[in-house]
N, C-alpha and C. Protein backbone atom coordinates (compact mmCIF):
# COMPACT_ATOMS: atom_id res chain seq x y z
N UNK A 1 -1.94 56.36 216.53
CA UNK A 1 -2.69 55.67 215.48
C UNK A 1 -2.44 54.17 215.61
N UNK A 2 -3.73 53.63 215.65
CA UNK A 2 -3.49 51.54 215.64
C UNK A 2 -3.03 51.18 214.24
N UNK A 3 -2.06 50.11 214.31
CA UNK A 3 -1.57 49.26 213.17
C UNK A 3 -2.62 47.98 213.51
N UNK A 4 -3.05 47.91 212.03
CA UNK A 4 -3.62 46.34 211.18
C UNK A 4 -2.67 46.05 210.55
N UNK A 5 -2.14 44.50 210.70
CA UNK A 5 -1.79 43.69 210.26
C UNK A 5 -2.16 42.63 209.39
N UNK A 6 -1.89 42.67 208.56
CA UNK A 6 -2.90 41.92 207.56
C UNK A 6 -2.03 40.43 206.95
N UNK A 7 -2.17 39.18 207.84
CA UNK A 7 -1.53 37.84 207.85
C UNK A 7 -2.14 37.09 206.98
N UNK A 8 -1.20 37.08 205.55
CA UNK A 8 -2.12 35.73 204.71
C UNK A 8 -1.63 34.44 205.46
N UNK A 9 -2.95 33.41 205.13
CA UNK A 9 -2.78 32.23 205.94
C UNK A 9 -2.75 31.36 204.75
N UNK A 10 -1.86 29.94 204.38
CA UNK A 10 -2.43 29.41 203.29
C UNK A 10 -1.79 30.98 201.94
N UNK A 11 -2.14 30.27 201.02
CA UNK A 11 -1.97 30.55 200.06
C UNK A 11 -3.01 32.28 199.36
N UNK A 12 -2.93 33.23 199.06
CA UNK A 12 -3.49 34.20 199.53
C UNK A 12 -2.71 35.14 198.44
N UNK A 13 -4.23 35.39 197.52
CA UNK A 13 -3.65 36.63 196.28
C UNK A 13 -3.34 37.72 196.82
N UNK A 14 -2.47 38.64 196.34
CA UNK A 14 -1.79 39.81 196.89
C UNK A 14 -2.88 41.20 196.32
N UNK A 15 -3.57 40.68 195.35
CA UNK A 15 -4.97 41.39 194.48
C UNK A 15 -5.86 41.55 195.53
N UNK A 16 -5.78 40.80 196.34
CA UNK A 16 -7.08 41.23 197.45
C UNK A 16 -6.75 41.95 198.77
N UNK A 17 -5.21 41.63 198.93
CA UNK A 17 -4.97 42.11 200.33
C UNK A 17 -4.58 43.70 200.22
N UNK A 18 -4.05 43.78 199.11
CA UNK A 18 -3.71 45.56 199.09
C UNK A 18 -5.24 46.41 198.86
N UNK A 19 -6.26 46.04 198.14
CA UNK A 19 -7.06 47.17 198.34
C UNK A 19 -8.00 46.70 199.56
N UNK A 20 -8.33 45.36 200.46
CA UNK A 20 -8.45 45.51 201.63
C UNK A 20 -7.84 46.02 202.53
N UNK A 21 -5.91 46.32 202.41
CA UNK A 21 -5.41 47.42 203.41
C UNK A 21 -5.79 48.64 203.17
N UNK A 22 -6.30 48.95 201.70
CA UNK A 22 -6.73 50.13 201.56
C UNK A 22 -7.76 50.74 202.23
N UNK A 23 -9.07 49.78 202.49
CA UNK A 23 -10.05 49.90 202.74
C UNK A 23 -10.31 49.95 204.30
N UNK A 24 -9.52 49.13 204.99
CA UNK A 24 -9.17 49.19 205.62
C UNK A 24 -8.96 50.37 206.51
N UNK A 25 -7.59 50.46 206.10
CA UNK A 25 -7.29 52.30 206.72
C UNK A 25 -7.92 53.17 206.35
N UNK A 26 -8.68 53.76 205.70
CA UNK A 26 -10.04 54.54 205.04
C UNK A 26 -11.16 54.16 206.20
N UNK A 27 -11.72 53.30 206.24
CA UNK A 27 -12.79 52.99 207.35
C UNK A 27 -12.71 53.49 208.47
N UNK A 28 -11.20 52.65 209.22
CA UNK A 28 -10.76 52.65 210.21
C UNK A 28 -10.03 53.88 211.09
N UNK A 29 -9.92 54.36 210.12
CA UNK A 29 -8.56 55.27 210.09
C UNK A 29 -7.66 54.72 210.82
N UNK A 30 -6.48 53.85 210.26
CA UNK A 30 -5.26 53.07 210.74
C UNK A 30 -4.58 52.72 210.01
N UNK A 31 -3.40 52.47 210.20
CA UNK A 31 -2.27 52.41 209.66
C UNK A 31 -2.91 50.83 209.34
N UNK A 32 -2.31 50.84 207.72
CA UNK A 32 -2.38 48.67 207.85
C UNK A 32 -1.71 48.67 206.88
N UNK A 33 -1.04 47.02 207.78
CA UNK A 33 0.16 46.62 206.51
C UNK A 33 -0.16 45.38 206.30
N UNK A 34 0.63 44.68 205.45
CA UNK A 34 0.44 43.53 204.57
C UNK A 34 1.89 42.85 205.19
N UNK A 35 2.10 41.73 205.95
CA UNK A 35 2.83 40.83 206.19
C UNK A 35 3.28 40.08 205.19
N UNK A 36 4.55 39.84 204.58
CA UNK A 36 5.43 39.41 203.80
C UNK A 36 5.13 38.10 203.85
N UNK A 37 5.52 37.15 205.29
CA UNK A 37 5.65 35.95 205.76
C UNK A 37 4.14 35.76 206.02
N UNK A 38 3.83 34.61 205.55
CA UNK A 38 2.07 33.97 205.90
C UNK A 38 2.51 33.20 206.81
N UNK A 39 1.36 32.60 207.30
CA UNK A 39 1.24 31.35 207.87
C UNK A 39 0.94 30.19 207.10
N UNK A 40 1.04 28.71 207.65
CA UNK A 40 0.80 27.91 207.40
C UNK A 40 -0.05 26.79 207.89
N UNK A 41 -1.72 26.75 207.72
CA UNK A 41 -2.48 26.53 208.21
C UNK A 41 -2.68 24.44 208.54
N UNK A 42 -2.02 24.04 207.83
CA UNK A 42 -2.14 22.70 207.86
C UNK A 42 -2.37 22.27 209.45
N UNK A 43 -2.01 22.50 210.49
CA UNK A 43 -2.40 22.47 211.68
C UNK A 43 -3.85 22.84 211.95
N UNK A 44 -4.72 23.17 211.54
CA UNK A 44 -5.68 23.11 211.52
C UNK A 44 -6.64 22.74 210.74
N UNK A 45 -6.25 21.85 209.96
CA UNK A 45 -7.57 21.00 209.13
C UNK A 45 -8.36 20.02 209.75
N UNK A 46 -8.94 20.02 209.41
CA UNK A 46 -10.32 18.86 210.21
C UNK A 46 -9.86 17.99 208.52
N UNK A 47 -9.48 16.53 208.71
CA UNK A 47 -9.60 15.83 207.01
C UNK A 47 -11.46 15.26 207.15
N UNK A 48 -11.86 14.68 208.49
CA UNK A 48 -12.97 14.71 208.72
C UNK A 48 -14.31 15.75 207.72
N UNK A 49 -13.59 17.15 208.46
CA UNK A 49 -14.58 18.51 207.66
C UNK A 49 -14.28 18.74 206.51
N UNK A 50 -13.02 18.58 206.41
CA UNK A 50 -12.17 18.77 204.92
C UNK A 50 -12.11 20.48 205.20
N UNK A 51 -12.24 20.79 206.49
CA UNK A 51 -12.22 22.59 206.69
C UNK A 51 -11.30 22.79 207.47
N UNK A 52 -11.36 24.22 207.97
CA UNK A 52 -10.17 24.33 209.00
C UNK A 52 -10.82 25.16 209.82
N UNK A 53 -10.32 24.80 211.00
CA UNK A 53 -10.76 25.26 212.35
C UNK A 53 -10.03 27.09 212.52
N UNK A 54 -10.93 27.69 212.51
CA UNK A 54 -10.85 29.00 212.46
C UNK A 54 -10.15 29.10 213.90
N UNK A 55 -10.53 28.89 214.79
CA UNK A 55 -10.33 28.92 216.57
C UNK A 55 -8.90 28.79 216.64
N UNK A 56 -8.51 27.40 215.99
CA UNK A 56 -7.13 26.94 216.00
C UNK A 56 -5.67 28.27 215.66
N UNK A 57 -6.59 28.75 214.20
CA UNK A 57 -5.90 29.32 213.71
C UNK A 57 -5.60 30.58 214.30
N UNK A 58 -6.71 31.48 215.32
CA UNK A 58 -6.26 32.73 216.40
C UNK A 58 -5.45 31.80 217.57
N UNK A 59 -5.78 31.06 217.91
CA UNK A 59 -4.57 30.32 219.06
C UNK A 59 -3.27 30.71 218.49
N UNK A 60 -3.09 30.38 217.46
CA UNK A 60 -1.72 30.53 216.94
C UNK A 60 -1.25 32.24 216.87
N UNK A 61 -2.21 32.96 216.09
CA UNK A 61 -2.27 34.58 215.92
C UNK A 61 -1.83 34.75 217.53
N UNK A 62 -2.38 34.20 218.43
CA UNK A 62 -2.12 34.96 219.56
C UNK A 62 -0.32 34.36 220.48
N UNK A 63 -0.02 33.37 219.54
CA UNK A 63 1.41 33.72 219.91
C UNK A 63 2.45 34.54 219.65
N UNK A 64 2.45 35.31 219.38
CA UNK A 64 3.18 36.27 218.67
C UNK A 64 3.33 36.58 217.10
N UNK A 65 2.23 37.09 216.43
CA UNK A 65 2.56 37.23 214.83
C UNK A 65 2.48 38.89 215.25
N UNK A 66 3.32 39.82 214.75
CA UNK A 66 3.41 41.18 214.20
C UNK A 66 3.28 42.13 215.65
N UNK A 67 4.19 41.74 216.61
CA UNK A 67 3.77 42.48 218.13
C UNK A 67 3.97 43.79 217.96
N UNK A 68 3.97 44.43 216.73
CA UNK A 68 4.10 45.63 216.63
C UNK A 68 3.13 46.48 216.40
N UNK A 69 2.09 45.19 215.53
CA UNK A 69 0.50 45.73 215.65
C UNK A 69 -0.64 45.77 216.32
N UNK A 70 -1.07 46.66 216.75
CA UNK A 70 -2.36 47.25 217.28
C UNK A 70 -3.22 45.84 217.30
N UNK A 71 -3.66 45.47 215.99
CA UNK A 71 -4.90 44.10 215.50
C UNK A 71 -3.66 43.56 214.37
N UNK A 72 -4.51 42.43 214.43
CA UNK A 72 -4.17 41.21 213.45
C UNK A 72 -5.08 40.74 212.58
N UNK A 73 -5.45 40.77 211.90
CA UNK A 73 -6.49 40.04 210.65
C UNK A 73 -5.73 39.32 209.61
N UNK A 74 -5.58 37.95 210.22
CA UNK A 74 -5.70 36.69 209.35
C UNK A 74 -6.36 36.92 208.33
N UNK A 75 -5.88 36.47 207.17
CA UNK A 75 -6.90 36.28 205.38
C UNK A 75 -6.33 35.15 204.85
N UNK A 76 -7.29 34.24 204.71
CA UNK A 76 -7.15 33.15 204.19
C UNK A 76 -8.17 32.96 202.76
N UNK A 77 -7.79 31.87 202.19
CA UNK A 77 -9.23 31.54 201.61
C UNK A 77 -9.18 30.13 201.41
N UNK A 78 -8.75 29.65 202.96
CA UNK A 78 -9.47 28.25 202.91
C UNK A 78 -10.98 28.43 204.03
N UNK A 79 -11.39 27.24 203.57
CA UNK A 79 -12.73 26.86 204.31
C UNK A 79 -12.60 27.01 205.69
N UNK A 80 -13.63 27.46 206.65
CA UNK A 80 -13.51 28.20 208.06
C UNK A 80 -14.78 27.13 208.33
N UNK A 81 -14.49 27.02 209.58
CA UNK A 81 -15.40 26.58 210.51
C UNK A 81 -14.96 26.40 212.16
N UNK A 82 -16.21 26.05 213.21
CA UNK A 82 -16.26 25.75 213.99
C UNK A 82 -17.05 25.06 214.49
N UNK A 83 -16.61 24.09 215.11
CA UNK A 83 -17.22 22.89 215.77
C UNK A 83 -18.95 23.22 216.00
N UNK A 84 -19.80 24.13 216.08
CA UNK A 84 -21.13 23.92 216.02
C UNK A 84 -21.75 24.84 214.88
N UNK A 85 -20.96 25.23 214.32
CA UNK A 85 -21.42 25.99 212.77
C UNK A 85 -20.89 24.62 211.73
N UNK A 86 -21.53 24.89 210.35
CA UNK A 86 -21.26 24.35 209.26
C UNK A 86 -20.29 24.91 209.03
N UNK A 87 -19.90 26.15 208.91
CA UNK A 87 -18.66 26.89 208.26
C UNK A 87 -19.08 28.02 209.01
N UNK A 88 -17.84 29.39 208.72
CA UNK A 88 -17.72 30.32 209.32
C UNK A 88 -17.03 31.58 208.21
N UNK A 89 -17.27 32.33 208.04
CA UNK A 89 -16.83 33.64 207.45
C UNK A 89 -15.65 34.08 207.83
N UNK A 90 -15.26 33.76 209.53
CA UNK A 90 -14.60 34.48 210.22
C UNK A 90 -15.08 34.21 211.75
N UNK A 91 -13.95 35.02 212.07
CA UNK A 91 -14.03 34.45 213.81
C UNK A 91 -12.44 35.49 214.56
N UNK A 92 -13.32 36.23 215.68
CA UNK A 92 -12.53 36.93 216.36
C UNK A 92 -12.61 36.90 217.90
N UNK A 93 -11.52 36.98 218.25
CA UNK A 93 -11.22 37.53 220.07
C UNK A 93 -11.78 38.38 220.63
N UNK A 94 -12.68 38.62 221.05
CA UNK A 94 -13.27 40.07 221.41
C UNK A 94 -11.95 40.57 222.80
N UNK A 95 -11.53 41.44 222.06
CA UNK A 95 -10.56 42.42 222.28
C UNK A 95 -9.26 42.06 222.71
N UNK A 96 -8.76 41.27 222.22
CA UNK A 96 -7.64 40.67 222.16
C UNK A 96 -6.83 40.63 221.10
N UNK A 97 -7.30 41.72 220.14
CA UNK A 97 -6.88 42.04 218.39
C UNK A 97 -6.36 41.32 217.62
N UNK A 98 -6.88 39.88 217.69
CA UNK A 98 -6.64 38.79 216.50
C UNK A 98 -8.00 38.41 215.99
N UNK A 99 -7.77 38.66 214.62
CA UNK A 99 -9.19 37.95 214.45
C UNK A 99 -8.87 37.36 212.47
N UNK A 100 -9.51 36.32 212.38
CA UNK A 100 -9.47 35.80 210.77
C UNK A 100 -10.57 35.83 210.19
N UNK A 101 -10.72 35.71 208.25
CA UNK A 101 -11.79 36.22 207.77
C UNK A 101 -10.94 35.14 206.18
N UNK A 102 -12.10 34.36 206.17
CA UNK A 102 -11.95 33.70 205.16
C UNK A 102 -12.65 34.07 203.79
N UNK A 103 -12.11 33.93 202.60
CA UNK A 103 -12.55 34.53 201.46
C UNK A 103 -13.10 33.49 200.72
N UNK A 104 -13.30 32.14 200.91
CA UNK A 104 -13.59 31.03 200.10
C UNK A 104 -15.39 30.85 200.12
N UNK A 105 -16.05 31.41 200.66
CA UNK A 105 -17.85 31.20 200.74
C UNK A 105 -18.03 33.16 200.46
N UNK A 106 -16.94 33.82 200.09
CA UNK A 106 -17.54 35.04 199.71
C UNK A 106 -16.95 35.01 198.56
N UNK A 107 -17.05 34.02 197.78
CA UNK A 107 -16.72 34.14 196.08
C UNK A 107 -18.22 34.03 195.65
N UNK A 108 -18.28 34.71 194.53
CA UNK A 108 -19.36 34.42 193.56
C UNK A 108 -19.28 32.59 193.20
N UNK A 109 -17.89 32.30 192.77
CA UNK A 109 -17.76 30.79 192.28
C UNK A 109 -18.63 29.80 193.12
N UNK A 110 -18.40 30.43 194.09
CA UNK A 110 -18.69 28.96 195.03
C UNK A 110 -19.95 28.54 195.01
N UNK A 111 -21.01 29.46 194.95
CA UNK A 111 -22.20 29.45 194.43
C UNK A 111 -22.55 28.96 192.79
N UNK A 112 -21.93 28.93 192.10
CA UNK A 112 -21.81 28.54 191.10
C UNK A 112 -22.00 29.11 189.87
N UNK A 113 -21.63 30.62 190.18
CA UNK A 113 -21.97 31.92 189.48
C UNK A 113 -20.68 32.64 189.00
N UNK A 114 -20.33 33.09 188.36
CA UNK A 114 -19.07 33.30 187.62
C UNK A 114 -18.59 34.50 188.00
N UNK A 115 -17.41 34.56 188.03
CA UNK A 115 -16.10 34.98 188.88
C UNK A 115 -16.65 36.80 189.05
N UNK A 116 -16.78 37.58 190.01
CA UNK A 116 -17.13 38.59 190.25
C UNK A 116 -16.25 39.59 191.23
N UNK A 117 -14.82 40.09 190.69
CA UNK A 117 -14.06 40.57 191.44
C UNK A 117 -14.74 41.69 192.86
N UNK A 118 -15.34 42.53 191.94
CA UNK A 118 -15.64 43.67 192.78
C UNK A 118 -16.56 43.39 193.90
N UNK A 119 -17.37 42.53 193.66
CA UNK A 119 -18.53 41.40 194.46
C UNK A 119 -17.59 41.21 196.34
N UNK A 120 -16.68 40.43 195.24
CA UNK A 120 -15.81 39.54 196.84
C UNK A 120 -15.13 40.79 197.30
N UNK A 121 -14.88 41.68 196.77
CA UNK A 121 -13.59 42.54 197.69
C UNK A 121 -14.53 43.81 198.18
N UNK A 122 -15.78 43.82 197.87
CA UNK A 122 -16.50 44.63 198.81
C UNK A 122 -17.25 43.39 200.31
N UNK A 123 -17.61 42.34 199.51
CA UNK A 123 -17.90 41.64 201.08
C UNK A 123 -16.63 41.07 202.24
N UNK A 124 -15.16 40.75 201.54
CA UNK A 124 -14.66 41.00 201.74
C UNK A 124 -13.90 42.01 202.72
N UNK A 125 -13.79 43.40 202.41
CA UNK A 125 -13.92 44.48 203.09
C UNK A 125 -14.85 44.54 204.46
N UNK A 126 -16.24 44.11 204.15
CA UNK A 126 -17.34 44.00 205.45
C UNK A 126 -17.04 42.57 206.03
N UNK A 127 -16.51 42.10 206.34
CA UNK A 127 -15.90 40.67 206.95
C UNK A 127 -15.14 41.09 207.72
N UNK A 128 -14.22 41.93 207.22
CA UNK A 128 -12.81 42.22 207.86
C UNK A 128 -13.41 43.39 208.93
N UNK A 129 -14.07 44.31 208.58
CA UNK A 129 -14.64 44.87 209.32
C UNK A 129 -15.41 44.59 210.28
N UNK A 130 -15.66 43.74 210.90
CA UNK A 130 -17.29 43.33 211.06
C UNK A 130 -16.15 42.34 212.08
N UNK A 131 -15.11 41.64 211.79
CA UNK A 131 -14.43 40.87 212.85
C UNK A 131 -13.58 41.59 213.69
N UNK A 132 -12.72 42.68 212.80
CA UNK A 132 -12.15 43.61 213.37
C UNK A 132 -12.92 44.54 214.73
N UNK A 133 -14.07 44.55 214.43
CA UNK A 133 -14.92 45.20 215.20
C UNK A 133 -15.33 44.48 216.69
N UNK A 134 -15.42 43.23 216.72
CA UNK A 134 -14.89 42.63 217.56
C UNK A 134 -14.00 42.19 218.49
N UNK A 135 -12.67 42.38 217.78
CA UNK A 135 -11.32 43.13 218.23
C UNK A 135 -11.23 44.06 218.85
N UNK A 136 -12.52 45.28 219.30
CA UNK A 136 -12.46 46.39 219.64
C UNK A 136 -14.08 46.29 220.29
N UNK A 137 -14.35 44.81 221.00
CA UNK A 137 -15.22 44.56 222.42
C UNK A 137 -16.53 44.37 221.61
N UNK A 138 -16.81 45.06 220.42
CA UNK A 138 -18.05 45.19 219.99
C UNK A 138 -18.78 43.40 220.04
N UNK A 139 -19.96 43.37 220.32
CA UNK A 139 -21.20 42.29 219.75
C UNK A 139 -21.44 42.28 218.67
N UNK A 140 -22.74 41.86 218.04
CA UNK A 140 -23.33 42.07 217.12
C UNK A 140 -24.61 42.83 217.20
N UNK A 141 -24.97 43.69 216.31
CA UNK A 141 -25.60 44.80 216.17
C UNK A 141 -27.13 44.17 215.51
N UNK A 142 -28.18 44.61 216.04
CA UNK A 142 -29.14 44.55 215.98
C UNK A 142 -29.75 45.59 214.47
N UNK A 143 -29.05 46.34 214.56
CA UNK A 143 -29.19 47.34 212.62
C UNK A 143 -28.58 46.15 211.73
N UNK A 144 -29.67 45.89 210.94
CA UNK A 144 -29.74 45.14 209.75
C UNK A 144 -28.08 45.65 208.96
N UNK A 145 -28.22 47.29 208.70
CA UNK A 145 -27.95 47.98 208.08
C UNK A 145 -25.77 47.89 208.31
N UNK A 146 -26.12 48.00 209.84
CA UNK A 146 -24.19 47.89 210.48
C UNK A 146 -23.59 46.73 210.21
N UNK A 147 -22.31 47.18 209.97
CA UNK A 147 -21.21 45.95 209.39
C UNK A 147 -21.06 45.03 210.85
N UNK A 148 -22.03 45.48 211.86
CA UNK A 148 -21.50 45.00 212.92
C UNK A 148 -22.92 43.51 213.20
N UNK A 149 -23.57 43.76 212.53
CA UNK A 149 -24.82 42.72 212.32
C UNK A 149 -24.27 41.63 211.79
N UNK A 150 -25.25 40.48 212.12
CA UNK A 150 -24.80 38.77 212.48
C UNK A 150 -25.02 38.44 210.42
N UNK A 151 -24.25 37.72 210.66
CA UNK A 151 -24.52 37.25 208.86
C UNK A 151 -23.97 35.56 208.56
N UNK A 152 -24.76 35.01 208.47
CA UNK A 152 -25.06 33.74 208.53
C UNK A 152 -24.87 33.11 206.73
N UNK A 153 -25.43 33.81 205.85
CA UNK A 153 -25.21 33.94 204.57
C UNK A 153 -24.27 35.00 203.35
N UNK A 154 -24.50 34.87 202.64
CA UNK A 154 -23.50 35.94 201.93
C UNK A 154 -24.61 36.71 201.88
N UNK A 155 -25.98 36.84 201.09
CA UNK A 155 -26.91 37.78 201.20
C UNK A 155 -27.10 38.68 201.93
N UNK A 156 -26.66 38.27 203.41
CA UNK A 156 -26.97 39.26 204.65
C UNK A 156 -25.94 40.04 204.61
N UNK A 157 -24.57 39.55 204.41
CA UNK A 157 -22.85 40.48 203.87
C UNK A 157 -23.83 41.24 202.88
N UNK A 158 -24.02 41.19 201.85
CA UNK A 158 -24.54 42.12 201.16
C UNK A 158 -25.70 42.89 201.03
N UNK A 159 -26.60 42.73 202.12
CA UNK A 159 -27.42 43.49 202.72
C UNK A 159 -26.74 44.78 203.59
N UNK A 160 -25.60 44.57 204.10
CA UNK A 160 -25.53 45.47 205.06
C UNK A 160 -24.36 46.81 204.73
N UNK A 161 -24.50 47.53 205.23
CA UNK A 161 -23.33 48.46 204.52
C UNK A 161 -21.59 48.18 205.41
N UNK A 162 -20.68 48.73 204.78
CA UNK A 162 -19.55 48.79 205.19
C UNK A 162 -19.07 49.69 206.03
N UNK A 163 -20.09 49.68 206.85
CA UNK A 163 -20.09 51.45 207.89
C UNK A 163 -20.48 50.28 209.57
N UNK A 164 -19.49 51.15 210.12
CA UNK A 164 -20.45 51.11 211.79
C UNK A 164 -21.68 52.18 212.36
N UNK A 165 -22.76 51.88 212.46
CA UNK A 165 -23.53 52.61 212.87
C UNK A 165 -23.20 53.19 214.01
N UNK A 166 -23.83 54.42 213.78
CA UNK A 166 -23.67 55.12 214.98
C UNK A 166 -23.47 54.81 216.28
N UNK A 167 -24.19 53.73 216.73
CA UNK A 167 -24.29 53.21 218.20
C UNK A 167 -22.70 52.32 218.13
N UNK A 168 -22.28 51.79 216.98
CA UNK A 168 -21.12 50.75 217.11
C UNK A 168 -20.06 51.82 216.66
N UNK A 169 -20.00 52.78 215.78
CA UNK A 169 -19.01 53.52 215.88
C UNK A 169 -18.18 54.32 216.93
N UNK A 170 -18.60 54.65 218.18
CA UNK A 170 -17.67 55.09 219.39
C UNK A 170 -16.74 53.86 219.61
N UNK A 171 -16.71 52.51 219.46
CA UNK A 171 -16.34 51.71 220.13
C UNK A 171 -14.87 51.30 219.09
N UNK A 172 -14.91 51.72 218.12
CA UNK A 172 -13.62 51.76 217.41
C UNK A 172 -13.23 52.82 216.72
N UNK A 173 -13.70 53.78 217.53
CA UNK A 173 -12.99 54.98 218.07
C UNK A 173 -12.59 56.22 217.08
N UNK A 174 -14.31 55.95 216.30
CA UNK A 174 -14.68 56.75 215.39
C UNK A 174 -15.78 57.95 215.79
N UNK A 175 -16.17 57.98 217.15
CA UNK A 175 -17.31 58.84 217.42
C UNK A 175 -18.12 58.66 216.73
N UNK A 176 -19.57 59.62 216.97
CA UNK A 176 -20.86 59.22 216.47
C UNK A 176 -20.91 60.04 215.01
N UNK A 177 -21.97 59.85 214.13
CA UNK A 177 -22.09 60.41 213.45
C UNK A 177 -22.65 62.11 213.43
């Protein structure tokens, strides 16, 4: 069975990371734990972007955080980006099992709409999935519908379900439906 590792980066409620390990291992079927020790992202701020370089922050994942786990999923909820995006959701290694998933553009707040727990910790959940899945070689999926489809907005996170479709499910080693 693969271990997820679940690395807060930055500052990082403990309300979100336990029922994403939940969700997590339910999906996945895998063991996932919650890392005690975070990181500390200040090495990657742009003061320029006023964001942080998502890229920077797997450079680091890939020096050794949790060599005991299978994948790594960074959770932050500072601002993500990369140098030719405005911002970023997230950003993974394809198959090199580090990958991060920022929670700060999947708040209801940020939009300017009032605080919606269950909202963020289901898109949330499809973030982590959806990078994780990447971790395990996958692209992006052409089904609207798969957590494995491109999402540019929060709308499209919530368009899509929290499932790998059939065609993306062999590849993290769930067989077909």
């Amino acid at each position: 069975m693969s271990l997820i590792s679940l690395l807060p980066v930055g500052k990082v409620d403990r309300a979100l990371l336990v029922p994403l390990a939940e969700g997590l291992a339910q999906h996945l079927r895998a063991a996932c734990s919650i890392e005690s020790a975070g990181l500390n992202a200040d090495f990657a701020f742009n003061p320029a972007r006023r964001q942080y370089h998502s890229t920077e922050i797997l450079k680091k994942l890939l020096n050794g955080h949790a060599p005991e786990a299978t994948k790594v999923l960074a959770v932050t909820e500072l601002d993500l980006y990369i140098p030719v995006l405005t911002f970023v959701f997230g950003e993974a290694h394809l198959e090199n099992g580090c990958a991060v998933v920022s929670t700060h553009r999947l708040r209801q707040e940020f939009y300017g709409l009032p605080p919606h727990p269950a909202v963020l910790a289901e898109r949330l959940l499809k973030e982590a999935l959806h990078e994780l899945g990447h971790t395990y070689g996958l692209r992006h999926c052409s089904d609207y519908r798969c957590v494995m489809s491109s999402s540019n907005a929060v709308e499209r996170i919530d368009l899509k379900d929290a499932e790998f479709c059939s065609n993306c499910r062999p590849a993290v080693g769930l067989g077909r439906n």
